[in-house]
C-alpha atoms as a PDB file:
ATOM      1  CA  UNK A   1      -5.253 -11.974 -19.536  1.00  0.00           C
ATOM      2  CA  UNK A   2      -4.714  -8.591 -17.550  1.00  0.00           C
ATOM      3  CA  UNK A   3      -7.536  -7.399 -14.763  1.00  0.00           C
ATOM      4  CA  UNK A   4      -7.304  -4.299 -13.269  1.00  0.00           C
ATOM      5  CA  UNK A   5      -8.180  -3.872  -9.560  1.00  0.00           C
ATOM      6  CA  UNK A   6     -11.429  -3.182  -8.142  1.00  0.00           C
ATOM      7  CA  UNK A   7     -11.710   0.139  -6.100  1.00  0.00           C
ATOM      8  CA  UNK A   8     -13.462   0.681  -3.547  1.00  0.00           C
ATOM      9  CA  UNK A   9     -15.029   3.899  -1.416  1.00  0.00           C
ATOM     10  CA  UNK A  10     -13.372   3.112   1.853  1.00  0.00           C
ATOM     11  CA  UNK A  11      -9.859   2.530  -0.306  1.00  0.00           C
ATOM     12  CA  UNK A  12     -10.591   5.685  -2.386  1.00  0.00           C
ATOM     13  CA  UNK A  13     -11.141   8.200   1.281  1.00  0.00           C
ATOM     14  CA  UNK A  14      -8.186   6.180   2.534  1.00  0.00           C
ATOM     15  CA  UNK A  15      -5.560   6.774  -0.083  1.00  0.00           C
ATOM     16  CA  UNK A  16      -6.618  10.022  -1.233  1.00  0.00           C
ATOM     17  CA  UNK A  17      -7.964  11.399   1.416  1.00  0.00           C
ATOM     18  CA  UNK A  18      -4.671  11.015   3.266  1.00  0.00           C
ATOM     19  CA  UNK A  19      -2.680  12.126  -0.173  1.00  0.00           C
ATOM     20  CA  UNK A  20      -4.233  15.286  -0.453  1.00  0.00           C
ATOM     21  CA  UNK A  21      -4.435  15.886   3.670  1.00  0.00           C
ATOM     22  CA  UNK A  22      -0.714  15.667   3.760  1.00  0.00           C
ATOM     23  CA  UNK A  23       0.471  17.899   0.629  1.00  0.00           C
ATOM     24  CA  UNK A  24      -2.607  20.201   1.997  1.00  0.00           C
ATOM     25  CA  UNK A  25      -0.290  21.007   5.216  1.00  0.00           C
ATOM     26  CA  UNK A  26       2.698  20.564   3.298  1.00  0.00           C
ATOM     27  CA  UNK A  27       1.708  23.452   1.200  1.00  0.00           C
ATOM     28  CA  UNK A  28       0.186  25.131   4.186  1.00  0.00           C
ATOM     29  CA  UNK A  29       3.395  25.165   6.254  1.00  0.00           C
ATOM     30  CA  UNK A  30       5.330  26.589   2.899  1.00  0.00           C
ATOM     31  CA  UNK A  31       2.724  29.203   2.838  1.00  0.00           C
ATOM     32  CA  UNK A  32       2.794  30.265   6.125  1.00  0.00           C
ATOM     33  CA  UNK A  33       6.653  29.743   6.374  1.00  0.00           C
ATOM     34  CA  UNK A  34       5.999  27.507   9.645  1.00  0.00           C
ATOM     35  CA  UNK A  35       7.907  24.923   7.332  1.00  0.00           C
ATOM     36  CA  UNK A  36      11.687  26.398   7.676  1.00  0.00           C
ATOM     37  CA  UNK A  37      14.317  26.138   4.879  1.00  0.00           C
ATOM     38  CA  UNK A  38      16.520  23.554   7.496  1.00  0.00           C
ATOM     39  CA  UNK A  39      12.937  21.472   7.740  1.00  0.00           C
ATOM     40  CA  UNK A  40      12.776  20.442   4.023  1.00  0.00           C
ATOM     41  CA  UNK A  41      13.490  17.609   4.401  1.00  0.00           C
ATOM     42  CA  UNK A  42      10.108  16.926   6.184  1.00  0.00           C
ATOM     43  CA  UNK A  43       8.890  17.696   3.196  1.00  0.00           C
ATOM     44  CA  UNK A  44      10.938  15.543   0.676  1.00  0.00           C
ATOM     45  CA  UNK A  45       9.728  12.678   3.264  1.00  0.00           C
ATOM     46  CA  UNK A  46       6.035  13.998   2.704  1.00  0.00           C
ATOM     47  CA  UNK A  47       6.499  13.631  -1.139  1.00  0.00           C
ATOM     48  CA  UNK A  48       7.899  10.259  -1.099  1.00  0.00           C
ATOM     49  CA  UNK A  49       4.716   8.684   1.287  1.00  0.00           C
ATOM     50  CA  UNK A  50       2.413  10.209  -1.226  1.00  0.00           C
ATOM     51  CA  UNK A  51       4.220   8.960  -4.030  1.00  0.00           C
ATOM     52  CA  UNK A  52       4.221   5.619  -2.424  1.00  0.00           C
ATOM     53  CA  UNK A  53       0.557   5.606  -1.938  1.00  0.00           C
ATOM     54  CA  UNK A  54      -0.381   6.906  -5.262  1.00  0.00           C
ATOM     55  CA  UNK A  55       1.704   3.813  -7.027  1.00  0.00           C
ATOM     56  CA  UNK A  56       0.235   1.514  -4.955  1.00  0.00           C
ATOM     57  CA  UNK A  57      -3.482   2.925  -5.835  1.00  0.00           C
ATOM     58  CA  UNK A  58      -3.344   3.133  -9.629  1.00  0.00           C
ATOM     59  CA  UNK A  59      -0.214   0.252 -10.252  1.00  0.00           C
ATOM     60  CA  UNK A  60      -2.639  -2.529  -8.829  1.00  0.00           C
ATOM     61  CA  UNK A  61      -3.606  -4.996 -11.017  1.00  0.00           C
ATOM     62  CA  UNK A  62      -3.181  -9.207 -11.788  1.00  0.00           C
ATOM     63  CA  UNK A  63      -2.569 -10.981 -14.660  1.00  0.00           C
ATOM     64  CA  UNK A  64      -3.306 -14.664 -15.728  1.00  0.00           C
ATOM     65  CA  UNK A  65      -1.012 -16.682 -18.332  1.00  0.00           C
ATOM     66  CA  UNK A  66      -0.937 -20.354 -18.993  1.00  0.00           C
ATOM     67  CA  UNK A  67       1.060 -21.522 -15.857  1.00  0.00           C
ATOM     68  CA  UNK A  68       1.202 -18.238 -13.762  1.00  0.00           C
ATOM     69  CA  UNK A  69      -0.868 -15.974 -11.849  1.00  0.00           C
ATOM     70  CA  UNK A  70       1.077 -12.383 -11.376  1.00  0.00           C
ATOM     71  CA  UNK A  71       0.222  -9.933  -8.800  1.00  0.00           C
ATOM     72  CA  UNK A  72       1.436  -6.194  -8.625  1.00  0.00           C
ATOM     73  CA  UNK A  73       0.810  -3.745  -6.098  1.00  0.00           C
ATOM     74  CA  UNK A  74       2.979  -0.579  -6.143  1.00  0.00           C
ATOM     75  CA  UNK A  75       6.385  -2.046  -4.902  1.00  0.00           C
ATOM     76  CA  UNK A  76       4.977  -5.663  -4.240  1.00  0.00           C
ATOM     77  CA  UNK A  77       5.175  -7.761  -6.716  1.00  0.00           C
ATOM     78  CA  UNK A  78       4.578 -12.135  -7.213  1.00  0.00           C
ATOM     79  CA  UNK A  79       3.617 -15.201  -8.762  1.00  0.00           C
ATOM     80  CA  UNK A  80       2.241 -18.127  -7.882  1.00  0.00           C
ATOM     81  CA  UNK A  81       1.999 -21.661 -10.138  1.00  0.00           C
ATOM     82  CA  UNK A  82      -1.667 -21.794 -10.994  1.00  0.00           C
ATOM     83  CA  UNK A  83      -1.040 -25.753  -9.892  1.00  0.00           C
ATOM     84  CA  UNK A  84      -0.563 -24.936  -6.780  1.00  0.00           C
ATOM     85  CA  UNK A  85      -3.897 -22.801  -6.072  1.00  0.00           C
ATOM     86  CA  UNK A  86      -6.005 -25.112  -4.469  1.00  0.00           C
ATOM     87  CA  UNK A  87      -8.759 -22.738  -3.310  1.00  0.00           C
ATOM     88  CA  UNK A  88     -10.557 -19.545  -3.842  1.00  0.00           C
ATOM     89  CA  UNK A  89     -12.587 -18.211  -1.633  1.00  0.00           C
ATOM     90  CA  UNK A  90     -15.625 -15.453  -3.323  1.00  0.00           C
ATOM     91  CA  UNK A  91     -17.048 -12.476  -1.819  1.00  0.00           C
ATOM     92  CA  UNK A  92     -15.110 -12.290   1.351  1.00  0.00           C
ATOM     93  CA  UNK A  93     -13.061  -9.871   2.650  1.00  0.00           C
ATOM     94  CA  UNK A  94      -9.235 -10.542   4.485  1.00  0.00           C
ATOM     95  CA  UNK A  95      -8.043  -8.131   7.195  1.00  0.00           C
ATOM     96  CA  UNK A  96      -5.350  -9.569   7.872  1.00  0.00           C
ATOM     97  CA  UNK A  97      -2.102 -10.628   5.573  1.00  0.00           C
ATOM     98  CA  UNK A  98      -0.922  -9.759   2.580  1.00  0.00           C
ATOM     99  CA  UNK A  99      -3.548  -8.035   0.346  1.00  0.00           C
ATOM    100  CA  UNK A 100      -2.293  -6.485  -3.267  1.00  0.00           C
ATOM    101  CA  UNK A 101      -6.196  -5.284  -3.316  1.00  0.00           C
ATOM    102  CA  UNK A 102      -8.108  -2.031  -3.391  1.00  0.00           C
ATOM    103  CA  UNK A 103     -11.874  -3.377  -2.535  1.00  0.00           C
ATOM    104  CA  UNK A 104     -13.316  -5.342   0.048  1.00  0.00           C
ATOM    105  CA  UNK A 105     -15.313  -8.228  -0.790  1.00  0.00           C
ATOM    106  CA  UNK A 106     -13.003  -9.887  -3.039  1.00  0.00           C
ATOM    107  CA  UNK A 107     -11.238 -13.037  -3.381  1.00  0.00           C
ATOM    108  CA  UNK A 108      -9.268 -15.026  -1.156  1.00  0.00           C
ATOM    109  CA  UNK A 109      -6.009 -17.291  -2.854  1.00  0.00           C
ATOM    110  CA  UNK A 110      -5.391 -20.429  -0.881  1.00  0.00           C
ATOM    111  CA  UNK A 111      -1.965 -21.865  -2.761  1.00  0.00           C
ATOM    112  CA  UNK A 112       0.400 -24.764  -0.811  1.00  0.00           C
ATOM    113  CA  UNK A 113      -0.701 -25.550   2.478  1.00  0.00           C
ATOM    114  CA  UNK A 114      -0.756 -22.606   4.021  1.00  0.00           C
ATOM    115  CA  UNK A 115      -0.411 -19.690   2.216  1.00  0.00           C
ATOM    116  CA  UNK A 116      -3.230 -17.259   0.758  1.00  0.00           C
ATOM    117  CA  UNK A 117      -3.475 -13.945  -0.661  1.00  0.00           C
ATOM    118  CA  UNK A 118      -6.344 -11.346  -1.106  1.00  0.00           C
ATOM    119  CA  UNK A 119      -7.047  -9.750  -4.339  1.00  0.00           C
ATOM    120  CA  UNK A 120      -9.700  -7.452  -5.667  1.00  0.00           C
ATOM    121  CA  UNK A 121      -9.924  -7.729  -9.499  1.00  0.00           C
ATOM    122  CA  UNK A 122     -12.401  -5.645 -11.417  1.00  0.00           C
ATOM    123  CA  UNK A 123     -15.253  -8.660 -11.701  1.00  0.00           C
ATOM    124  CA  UNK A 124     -14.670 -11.617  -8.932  1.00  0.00           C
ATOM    125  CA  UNK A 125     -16.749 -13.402 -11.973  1.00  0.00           C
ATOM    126  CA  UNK A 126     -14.735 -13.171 -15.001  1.00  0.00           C
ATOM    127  CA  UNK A 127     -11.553 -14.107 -12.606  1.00  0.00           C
ATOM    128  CA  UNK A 128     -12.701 -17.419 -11.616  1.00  0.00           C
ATOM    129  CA  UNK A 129     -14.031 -18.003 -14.722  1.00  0.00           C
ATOM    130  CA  UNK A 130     -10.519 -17.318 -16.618  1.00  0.00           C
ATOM    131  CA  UNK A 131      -8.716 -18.924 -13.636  1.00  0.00           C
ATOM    132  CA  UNK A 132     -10.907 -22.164 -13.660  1.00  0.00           C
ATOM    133  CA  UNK A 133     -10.147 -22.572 -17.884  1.00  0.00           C
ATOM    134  CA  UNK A 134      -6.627 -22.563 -16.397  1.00  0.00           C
ATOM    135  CA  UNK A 135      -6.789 -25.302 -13.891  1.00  0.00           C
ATOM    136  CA  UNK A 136     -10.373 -26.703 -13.171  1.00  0.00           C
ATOM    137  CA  UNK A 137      -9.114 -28.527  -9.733  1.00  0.00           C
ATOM    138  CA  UNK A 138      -9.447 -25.094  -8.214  1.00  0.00           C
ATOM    139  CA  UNK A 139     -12.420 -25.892  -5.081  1.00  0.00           C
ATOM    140  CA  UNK A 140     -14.537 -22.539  -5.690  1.00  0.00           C
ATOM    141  CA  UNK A 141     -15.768 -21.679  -1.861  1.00  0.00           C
ATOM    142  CA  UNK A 142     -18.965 -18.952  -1.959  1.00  0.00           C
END
């Protein structure tokens, strides 16, 4: 089963906010001809950022088969053996580490011993749900 991520205000300001700020002076500079022909490559570089952001706002997303749970984000892409999950923790929101997510208040994966990772799906509900048909060891933490 396929969700899409979860987006947020905050995430929505951050990525296209900053998007459309830098092709705004990118333009800008063109415009004015501050941005020289032997400076274009400033803007190639320009380009490339906001095509990086863009992919990694709308290519978000997770998917759930029998024996794997599959993570995208832009570039960054996993799985992880639904055995191994161990915990998932609701509602909260992880600042630090890796987060394929677009929302705050999602859910943190605890897999081995160690390891976690913070996703945002569309409903934090229908996740656990799916995920606990899956494997019903899974400790749900609220």
């Amino acid at each position: 089963m396929k969700f899409k991520s979860r987006r947020d205000n905050l995430f929505n300001l951050l990525i296209l906010g900053s998007s459309a700020f830098l092709i705004g002076i990118t333009v800008y500079g063109h415009i004015t001809g501050r941005i020289e022909p032997r400076d274009y490559w400033t803007s190639a570089i320009i380009f490339l950022l906001v095509v990086f952001l863009l992919w990694i706002f709308f290519g978000t997303g997770y998917q759930l088969k029998p024996t794997y749970f599959i993570y995208k984000s832009g570039p960054f892409r996993g799985k992880i053996e639904i055995d191994r999950i161990r915990k998932i923790e609701v509602g909260k929101t992880m600042w630090v580490g890796f987060k394929p997510a677009t929302a705050r208040k999602g859910l943190i994966v605890h897999y081995d011993k160690f390891n976690e990772i913070y996703i945002s799906p569309k409903t934090n509900e229908v996740f656990i749900q799916k995920i606990l048909e899956l494997n019903n060891n899974i400790e749900i933490e609220s």
